[in-house]
Protein backbone atom coordinates (compact mmCIF):
# COMPACT_ATOMS: atom_id res chain seq x y z
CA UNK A 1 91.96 119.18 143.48
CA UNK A 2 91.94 115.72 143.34
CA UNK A 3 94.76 113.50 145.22
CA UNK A 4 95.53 111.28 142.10
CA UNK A 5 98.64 111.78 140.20
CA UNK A 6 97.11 110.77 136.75
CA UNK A 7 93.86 111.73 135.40
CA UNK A 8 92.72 108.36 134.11
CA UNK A 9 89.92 106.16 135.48
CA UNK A 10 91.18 102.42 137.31
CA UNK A 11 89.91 99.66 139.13
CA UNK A 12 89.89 101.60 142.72
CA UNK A 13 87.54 103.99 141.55
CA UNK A 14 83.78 104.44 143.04
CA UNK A 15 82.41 107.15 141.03
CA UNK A 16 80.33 105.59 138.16
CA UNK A 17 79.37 108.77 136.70
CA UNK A 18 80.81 108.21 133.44
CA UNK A 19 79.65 105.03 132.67
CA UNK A 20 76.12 105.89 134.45
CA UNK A 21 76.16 109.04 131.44
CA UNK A 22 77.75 106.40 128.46
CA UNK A 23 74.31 104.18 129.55
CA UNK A 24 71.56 106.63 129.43
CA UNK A 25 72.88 107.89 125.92
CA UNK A 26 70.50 106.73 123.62
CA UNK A 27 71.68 104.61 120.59
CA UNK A 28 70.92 106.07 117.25
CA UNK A 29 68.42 103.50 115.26
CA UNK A 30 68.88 102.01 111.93
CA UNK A 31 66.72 103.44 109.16
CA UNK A 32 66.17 99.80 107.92
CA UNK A 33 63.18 101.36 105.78
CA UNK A 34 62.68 104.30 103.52
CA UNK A 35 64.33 105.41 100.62
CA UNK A 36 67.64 104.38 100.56
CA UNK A 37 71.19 107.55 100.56
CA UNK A 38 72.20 108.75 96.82
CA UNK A 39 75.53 107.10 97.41
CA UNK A 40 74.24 103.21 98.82
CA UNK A 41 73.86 100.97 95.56
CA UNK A 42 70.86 99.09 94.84
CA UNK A 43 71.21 95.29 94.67
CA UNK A 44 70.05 92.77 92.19
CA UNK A 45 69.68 88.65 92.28
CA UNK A 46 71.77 87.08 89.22
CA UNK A 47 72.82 83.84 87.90
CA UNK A 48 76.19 83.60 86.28
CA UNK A 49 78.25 80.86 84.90
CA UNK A 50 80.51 78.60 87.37
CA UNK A 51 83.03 78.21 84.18
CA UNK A 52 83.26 82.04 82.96
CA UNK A 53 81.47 83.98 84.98
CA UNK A 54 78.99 85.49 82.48
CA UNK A 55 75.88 86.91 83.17
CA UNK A 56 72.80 84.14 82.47
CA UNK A 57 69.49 86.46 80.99
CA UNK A 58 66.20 84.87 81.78
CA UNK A 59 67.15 81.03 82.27
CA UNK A 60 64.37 78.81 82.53
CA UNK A 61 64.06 74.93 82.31
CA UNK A 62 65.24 73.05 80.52
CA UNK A 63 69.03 74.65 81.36
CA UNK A 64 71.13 74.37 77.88
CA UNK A 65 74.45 75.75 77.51
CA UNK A 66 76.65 78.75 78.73
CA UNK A 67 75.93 81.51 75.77
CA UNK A 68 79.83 82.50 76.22
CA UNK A 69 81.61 79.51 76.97
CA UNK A 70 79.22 76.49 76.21
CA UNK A 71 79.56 74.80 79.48
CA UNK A 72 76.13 73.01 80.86
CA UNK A 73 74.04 74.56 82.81
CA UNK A 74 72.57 71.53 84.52
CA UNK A 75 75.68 70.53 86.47
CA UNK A 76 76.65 70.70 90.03
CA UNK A 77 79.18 73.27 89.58
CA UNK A 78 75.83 75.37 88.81
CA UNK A 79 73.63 74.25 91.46
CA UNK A 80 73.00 76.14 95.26
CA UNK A 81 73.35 72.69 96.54
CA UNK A 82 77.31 72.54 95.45
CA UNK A 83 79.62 72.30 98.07
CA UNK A 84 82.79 70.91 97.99
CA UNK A 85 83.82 70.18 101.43
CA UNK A 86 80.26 68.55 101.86
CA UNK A 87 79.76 64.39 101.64
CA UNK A 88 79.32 63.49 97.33
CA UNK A 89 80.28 67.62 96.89
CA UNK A 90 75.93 68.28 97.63
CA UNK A 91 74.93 69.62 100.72
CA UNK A 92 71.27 67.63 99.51
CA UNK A 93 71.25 63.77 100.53
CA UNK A 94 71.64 62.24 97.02
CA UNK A 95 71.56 58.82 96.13
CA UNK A 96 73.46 57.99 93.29
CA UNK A 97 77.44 60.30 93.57
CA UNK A 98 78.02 62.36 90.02
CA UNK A 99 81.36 61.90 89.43
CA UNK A 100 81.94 65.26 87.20
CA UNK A 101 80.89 67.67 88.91
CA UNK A 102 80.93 69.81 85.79
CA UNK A 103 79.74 67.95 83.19
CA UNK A 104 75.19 67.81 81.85
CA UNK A 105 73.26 65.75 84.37
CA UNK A 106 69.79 64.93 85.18
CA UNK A 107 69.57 65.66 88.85
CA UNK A 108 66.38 65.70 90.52
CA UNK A 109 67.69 68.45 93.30
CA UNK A 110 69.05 70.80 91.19
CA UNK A 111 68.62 74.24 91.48
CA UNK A 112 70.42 77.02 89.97
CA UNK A 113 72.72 79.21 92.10
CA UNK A 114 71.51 82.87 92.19
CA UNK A 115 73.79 85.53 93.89
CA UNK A 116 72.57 88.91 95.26
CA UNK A 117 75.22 91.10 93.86
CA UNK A 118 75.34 95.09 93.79
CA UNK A 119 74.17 97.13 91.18
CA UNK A 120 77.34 99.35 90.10
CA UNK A 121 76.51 99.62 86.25
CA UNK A 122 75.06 102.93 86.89
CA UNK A 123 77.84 104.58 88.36
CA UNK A 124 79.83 103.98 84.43
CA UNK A 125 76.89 106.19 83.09
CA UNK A 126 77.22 108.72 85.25
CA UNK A 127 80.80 109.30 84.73
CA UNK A 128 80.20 109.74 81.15
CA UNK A 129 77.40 112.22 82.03
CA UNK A 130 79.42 114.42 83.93
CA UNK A 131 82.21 114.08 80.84
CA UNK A 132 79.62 115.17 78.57
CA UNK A 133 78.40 118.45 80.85
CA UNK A 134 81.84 119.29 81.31
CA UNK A 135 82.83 119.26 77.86
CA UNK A 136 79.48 121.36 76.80
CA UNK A 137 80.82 123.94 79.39
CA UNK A 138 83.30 124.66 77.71
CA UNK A 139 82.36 124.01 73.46
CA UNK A 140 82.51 127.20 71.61
């Protein structure tokens, strides 16, 4: 029986048996390759508008409008180089400042934003899947 009135391990202690055991535990490692769990979604790179948000299909030079809300496309507000807390709102060393930030331009640096963003429009499908095999379990 031990002389201590409380089970818990403190400073005075000299046995380092438990942490000697938590050590020599080996981690479990990452499965950074392979085929990625049923349940993780897949992930896609996508442009979208700055003004609405809508999804920009196969944009190549030279940039015209928005398709939903006509707003350029070749305007800082659309560029990876856009930062508003930066010096002229461009992280890029530019010589001449553009004043609206949203309006057509002819910058040399631009380039347009992409975004890595998750790929959830599966998921929709396979709710109405499992509607339709429900239902047709039950059809007469």
């Amino acid at each position: 029986m031990s002389d201590r009135k409380y089970r818990q391990p403190g400073y005075q202690d000299r046995g380092d048996q438990n942490t000697a055991q938590r050590q020599e535990r080996p981690r479990p490692k990452d499965n950074l390759g392979g085929p990625r769990h049923l349940q993780m979604p897949g992930t896609r790179t996508v442009s979208r508008c700055s003004n609405c948000g809508a999804l920009l299909q196969a944009v190549t030079e030279p940039l015209g409008n928005c398709p939903k809300c006509g707003a350029a496309l070749h305007a800082c507000k659309q560029c990876t180089h856009f930062e508003p807390s930066a010096q002229n709102e461009c992280r890029e060393k530019v010589t001449v400042r553009i004043t609206k930030k949203d309006a057509l331009n002819e910058c040399t640096l631009f380039l347009l934003k992409q975004t890595l963003e998750k790929e959830t429009s599966s998921a929709a499908a396979r709710v109405d899947d499992a509607r339709k095999a429900f239902e047709n379990l039950f059809k007469k």
